[in-house]
PDB file of N, CA and C in Angstrom:
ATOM      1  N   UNK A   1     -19.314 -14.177  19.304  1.00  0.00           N
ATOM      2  CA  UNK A   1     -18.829 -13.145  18.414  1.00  0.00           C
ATOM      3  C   UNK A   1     -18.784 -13.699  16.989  1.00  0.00           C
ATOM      4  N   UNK A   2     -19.293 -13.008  15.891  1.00  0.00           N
ATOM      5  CA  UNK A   2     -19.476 -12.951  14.562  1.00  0.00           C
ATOM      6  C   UNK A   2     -17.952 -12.952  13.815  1.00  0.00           C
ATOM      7  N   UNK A   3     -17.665 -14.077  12.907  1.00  0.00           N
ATOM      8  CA  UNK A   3     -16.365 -14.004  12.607  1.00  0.00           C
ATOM      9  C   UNK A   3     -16.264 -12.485  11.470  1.00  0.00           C
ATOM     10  N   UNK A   4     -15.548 -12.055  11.655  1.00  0.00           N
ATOM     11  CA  UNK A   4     -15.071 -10.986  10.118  1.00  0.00           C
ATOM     12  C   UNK A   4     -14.618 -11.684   9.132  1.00  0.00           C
ATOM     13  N   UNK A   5     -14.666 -11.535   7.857  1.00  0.00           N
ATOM     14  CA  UNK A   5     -14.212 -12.410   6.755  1.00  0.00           C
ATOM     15  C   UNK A   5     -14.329 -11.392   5.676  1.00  0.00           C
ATOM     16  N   UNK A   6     -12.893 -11.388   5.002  1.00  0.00           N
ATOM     17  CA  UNK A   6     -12.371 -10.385   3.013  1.00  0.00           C
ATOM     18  C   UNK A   6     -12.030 -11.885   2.718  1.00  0.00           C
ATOM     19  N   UNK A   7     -12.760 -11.829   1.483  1.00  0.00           N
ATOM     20  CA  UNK A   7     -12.311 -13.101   0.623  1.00  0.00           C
ATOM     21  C   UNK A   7     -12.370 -12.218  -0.820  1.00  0.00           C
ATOM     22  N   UNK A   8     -11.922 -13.149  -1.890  1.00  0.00           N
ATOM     23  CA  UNK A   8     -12.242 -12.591  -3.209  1.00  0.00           C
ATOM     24  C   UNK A   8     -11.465 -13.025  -3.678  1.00  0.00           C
ATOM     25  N   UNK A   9     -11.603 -12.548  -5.586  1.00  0.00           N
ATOM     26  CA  UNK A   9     -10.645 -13.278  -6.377  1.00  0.00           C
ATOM     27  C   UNK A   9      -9.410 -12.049  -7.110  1.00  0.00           C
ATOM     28  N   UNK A  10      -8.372 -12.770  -7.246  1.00  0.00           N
ATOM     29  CA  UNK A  10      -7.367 -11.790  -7.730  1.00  0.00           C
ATOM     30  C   UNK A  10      -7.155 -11.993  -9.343  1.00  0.00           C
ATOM     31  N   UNK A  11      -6.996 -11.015  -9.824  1.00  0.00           N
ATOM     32  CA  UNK A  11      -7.149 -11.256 -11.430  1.00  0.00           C
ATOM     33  C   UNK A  11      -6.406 -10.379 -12.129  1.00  0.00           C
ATOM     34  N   UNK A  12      -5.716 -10.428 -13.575  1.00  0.00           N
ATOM     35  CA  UNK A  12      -5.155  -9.776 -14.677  1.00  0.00           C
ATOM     36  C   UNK A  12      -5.929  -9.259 -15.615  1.00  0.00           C
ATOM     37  N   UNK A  13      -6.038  -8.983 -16.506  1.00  0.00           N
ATOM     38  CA  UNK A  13      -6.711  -7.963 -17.584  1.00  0.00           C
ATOM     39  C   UNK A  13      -8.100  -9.626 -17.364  1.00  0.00           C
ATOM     40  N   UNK A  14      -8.792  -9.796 -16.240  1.00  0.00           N
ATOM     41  CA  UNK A  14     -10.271 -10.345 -16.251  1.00  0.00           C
ATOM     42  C   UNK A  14     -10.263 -11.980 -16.080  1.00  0.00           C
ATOM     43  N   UNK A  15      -8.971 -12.351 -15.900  1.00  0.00           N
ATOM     44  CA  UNK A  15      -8.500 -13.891 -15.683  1.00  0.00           C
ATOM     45  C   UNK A  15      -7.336 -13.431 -14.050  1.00  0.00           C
ATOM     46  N   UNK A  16      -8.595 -14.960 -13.507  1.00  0.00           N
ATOM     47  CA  UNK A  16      -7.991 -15.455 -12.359  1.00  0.00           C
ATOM     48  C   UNK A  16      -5.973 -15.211 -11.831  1.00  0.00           C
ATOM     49  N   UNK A  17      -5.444 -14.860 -11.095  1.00  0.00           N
ATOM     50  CA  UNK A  17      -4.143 -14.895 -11.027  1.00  0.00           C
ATOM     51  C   UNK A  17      -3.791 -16.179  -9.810  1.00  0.00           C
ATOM     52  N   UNK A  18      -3.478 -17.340 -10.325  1.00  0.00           N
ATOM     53  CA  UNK A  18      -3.221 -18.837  -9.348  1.00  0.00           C
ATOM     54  C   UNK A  18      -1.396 -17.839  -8.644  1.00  0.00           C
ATOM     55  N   UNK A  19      -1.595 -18.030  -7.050  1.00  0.00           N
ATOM     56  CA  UNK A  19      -0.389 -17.895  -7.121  1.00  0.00           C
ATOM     57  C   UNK A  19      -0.389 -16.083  -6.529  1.00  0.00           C
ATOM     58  N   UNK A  20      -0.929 -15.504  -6.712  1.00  0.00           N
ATOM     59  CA  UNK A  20      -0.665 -14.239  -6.646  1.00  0.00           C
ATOM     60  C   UNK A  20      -0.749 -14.012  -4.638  1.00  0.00           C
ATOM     61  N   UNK A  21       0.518 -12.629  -4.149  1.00  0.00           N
ATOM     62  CA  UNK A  21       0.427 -12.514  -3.040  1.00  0.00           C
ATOM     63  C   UNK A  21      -0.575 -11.453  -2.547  1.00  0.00           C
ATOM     64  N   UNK A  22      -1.360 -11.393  -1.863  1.00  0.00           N
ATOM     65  CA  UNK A  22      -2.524 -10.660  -0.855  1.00  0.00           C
ATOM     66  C   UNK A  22      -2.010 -10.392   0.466  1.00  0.00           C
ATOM     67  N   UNK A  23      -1.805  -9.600   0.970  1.00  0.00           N
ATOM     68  CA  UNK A  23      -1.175  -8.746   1.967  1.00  0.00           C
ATOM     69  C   UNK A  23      -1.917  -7.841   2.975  1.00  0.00           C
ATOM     70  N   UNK A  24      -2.230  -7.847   4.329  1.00  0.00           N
ATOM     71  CA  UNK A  24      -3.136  -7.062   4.919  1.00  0.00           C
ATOM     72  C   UNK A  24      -2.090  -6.232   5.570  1.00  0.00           C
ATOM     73  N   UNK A  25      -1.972  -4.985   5.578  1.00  0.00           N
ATOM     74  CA  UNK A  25      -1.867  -4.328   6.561  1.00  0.00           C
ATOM     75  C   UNK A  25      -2.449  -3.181   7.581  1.00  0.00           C
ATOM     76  N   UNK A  26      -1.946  -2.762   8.814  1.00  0.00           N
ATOM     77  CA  UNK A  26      -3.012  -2.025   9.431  1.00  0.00           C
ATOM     78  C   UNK A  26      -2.838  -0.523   9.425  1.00  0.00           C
ATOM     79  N   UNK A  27      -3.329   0.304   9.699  1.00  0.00           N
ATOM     80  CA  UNK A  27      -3.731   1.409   9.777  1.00  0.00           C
ATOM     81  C   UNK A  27      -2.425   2.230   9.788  1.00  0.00           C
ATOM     82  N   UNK A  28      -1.126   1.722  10.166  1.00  0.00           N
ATOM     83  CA  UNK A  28      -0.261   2.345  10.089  1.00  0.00           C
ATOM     84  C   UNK A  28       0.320   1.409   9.348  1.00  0.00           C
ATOM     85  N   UNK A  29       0.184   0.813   8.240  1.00  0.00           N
ATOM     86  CA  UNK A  29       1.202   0.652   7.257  1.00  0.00           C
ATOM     87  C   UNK A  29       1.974  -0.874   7.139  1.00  0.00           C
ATOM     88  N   UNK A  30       1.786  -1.218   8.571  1.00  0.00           N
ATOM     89  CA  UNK A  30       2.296  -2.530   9.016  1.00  0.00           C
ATOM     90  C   UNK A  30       1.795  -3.901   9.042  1.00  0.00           C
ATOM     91  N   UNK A  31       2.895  -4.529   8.328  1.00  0.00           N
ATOM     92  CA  UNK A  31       2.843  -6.237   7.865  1.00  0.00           C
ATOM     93  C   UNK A  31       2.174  -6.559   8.835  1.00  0.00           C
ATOM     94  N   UNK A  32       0.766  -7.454   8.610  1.00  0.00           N
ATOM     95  CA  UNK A  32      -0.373  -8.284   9.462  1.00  0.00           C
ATOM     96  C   UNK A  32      -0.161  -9.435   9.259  1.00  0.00           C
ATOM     97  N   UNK A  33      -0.027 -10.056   7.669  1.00  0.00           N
ATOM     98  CA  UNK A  33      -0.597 -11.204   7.002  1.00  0.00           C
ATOM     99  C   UNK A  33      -0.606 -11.260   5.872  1.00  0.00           C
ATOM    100  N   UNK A  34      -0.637 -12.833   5.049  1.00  0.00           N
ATOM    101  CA  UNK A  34      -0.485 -12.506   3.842  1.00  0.00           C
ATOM    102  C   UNK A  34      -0.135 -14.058   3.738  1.00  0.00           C
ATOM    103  N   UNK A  35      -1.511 -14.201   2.612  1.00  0.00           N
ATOM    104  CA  UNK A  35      -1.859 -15.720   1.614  1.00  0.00           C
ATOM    105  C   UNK A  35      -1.159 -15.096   0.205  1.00  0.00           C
ATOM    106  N   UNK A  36      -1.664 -16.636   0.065  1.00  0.00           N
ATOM    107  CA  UNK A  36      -1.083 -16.874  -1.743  1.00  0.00           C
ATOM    108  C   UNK A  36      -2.617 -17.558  -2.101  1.00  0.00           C
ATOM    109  N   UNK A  37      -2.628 -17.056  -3.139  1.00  0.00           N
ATOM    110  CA  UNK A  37      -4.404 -17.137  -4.252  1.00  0.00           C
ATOM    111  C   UNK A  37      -4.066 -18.350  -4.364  1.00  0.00           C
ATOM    112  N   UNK A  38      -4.929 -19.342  -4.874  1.00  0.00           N
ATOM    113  CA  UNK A  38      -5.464 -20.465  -5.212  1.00  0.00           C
ATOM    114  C   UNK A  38      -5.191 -20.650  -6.710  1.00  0.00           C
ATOM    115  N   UNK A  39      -5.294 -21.782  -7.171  1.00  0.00           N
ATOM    116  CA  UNK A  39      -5.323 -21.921  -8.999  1.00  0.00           C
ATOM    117  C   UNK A  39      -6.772 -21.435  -9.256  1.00  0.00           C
ATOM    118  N   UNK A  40      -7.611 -20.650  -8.387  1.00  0.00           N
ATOM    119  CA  UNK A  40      -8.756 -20.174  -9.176  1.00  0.00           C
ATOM    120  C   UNK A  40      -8.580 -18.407  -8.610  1.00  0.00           C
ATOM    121  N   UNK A  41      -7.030 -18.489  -7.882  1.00  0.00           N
ATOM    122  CA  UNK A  41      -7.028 -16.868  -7.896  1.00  0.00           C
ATOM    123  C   UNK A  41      -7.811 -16.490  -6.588  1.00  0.00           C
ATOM    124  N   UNK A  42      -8.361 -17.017  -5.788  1.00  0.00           N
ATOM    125  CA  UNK A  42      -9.300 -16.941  -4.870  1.00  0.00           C
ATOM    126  C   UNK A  42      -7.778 -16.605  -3.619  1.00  0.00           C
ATOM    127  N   UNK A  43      -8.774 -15.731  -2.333  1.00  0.00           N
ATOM    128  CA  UNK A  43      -7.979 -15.772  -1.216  1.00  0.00           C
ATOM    129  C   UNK A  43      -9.147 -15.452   0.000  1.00  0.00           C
ATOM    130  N   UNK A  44      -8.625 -15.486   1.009  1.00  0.00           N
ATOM    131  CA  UNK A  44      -9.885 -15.141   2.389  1.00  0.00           C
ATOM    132  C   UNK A  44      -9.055 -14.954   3.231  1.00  0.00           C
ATOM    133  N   UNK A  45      -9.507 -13.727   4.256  1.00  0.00           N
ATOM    134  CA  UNK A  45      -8.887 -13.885   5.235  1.00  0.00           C
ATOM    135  C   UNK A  45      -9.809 -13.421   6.761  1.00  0.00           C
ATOM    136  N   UNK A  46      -9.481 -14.096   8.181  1.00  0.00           N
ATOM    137  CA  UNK A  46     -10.285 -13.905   9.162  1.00  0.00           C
ATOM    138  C   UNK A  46      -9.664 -12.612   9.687  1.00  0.00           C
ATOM    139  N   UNK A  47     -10.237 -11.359  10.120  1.00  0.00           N
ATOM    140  CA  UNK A  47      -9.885 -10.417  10.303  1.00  0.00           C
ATOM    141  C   UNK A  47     -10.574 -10.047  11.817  1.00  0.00           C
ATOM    142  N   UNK A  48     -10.234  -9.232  12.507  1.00  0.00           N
ATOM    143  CA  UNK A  48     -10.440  -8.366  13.692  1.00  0.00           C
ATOM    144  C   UNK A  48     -11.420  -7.109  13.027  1.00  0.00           C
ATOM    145  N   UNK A  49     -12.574  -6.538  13.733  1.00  0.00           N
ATOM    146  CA  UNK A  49     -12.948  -5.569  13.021  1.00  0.00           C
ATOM    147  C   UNK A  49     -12.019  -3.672  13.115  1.00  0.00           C
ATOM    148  N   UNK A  50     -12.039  -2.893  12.177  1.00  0.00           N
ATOM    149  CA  UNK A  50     -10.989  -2.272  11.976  1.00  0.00           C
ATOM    150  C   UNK A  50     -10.670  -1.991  11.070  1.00  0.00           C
ATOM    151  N   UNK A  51      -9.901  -0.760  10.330  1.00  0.00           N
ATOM    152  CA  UNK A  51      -9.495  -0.347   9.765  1.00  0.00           C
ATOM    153  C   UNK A  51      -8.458  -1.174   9.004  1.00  0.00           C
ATOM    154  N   UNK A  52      -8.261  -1.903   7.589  1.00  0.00           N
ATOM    155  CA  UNK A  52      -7.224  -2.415   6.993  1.00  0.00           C
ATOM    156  C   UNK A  52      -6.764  -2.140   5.407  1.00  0.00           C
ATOM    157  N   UNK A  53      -5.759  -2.305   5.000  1.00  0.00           N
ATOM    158  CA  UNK A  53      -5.609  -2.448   3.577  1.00  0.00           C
ATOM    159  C   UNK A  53      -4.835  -3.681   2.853  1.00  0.00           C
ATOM    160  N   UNK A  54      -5.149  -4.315   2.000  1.00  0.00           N
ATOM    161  CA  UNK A  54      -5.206  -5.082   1.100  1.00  0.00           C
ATOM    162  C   UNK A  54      -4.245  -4.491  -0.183  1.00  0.00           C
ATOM    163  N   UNK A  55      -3.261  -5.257  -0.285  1.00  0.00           N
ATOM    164  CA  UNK A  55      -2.262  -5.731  -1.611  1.00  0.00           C
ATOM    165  C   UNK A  55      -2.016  -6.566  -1.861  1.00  0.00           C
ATOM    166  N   UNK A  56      -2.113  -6.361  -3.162  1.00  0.00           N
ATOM    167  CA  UNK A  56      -2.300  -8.010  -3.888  1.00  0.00           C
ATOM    168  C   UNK A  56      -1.076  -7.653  -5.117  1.00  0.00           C
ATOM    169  N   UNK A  57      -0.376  -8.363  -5.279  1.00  0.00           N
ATOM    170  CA  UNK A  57       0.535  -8.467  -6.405  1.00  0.00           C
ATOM    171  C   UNK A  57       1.314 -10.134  -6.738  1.00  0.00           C
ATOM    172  N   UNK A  58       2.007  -9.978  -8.115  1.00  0.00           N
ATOM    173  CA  UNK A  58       1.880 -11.501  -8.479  1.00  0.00           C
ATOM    174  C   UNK A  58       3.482 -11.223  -9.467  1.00  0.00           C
ATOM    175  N   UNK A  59       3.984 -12.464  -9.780  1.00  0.00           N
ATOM    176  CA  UNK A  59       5.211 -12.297 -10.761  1.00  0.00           C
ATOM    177  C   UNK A  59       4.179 -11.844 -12.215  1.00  0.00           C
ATOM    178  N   UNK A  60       5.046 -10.872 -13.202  1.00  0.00           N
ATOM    179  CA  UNK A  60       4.205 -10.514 -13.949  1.00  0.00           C
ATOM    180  C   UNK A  60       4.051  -9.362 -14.360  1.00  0.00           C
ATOM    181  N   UNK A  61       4.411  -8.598 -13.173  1.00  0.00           N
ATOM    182  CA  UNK A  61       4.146  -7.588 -12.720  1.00  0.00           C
ATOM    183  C   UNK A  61       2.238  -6.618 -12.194  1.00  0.00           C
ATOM    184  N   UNK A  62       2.509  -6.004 -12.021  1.00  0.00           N
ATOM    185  CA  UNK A  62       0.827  -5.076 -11.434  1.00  0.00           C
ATOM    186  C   UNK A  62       0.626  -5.372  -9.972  1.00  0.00           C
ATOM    187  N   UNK A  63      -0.253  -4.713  -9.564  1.00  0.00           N
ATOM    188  CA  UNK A  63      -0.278  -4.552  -8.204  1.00  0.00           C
ATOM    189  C   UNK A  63      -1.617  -3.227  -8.007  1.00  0.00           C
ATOM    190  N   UNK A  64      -1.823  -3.918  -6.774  1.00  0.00           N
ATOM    191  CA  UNK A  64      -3.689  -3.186  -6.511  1.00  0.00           C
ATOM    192  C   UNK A  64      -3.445  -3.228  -5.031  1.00  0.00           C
ATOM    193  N   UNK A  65      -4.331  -2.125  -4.676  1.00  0.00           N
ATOM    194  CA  UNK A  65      -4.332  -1.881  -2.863  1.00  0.00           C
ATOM    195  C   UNK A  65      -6.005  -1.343  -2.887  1.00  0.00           C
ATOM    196  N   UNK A  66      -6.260  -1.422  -1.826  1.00  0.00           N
ATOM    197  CA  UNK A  66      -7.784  -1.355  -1.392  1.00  0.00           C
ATOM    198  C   UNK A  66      -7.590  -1.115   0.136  1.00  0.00           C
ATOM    199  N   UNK A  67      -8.052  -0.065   0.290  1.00  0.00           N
ATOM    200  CA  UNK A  67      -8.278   0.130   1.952  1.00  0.00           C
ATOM    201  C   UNK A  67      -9.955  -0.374   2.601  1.00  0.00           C
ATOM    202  N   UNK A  68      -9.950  -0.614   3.696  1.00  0.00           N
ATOM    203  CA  UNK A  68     -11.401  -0.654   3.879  1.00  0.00           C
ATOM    204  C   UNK A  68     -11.868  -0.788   5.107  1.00  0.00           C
ATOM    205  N   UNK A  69     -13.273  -0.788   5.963  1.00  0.00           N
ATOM    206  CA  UNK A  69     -13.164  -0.317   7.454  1.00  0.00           C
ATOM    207  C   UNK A  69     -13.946  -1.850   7.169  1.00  0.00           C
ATOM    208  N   UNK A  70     -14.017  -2.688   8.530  1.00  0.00           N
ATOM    209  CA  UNK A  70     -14.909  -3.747   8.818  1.00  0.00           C
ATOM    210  C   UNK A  70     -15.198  -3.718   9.960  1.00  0.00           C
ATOM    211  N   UNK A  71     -16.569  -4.117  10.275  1.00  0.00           N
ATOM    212  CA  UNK A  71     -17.484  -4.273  11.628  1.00  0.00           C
ATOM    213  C   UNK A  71     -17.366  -5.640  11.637  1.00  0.00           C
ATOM    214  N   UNK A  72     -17.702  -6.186  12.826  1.00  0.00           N
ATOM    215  CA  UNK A  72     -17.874  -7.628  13.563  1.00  0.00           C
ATOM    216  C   UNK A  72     -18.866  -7.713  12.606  1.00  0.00           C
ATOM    217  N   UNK A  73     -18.439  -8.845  12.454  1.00  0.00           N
ATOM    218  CA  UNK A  73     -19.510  -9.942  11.392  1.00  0.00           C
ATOM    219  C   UNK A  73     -19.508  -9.552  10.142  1.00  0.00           C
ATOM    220  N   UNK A  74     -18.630  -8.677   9.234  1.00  0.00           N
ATOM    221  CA  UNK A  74     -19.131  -8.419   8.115  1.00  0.00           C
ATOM    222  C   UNK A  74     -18.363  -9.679   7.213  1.00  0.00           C
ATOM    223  N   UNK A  75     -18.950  -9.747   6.313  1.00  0.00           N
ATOM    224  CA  UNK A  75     -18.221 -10.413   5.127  1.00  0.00           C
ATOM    225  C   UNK A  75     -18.074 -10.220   4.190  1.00  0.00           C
ATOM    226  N   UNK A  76     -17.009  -9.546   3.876  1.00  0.00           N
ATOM    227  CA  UNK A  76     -16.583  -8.368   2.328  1.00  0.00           C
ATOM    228  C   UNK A  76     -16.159  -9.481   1.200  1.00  0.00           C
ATOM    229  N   UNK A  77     -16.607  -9.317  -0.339  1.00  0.00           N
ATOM    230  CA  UNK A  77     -16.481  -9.883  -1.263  1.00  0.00           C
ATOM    231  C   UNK A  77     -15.375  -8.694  -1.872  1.00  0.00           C
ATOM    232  N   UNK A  78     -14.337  -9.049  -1.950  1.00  0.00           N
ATOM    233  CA  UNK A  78     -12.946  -7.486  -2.524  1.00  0.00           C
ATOM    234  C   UNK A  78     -12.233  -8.010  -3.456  1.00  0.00           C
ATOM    235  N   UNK A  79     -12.857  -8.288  -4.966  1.00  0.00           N
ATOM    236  CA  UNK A  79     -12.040  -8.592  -5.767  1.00  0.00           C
ATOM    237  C   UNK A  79     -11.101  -7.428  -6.271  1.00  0.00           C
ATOM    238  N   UNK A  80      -9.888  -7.756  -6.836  1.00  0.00           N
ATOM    239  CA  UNK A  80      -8.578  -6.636  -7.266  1.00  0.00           C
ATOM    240  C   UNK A  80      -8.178  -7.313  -8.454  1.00  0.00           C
ATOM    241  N   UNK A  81      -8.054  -6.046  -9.834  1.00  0.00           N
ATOM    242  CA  UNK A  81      -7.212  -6.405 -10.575  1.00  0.00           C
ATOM    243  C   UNK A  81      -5.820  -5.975 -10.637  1.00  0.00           C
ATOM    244  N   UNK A  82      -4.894  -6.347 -11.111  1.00  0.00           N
ATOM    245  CA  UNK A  82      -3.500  -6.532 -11.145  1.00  0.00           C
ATOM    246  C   UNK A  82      -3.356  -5.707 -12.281  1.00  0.00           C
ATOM    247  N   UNK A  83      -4.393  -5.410 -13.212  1.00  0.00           N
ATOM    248  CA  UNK A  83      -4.175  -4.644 -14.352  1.00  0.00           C
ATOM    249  C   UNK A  83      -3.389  -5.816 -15.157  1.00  0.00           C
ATOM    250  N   UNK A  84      -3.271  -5.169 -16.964  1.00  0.00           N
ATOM    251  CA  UNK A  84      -3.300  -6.141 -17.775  1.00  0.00           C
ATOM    252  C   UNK A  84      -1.515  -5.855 -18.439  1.00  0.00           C
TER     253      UNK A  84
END
């Protein structure tokens, strides 16, 4: 079986956010998971294929959500800005 993989970078008005939280939840709304970005803002995560959504927010304030469907084996590039 083909791993699933959302990676990408989290960012402010076009600069990296080190530190920022990324959050998956599923189809009904509910806490899955959830990294902290890298000092280049970067995050990844191994997923089940399925219906999920993605929040990303950071001290600072802003905040971004992205829903999205994944098949076995895909590998989504989902960058989010935080707004500026």
């Amino acid at each position: 079986m083909a791993q699933t993989i959302v990676e990408g970078t989290i960012r402010r008005g076009g600069a990296p956010v080190a530190g920022a939280y990324v959050q998956v939840l599923d189809p009904q709304g509910a806490f899955t998971g959830e990294r902290r970005t890298g000092g280049d803002g970067a995050y990844r995560f191994y997923l089940v294929p399925g219906r999920w959504s993605l929040v990303a927010f950071a001290g600072g304030g802003g905040r971004a959500e992205r829903e999205l469907t994944l098949d076995e084996g895909d590998a989504v590039r989902l960058d989010l800005d935080l707004g500026t």
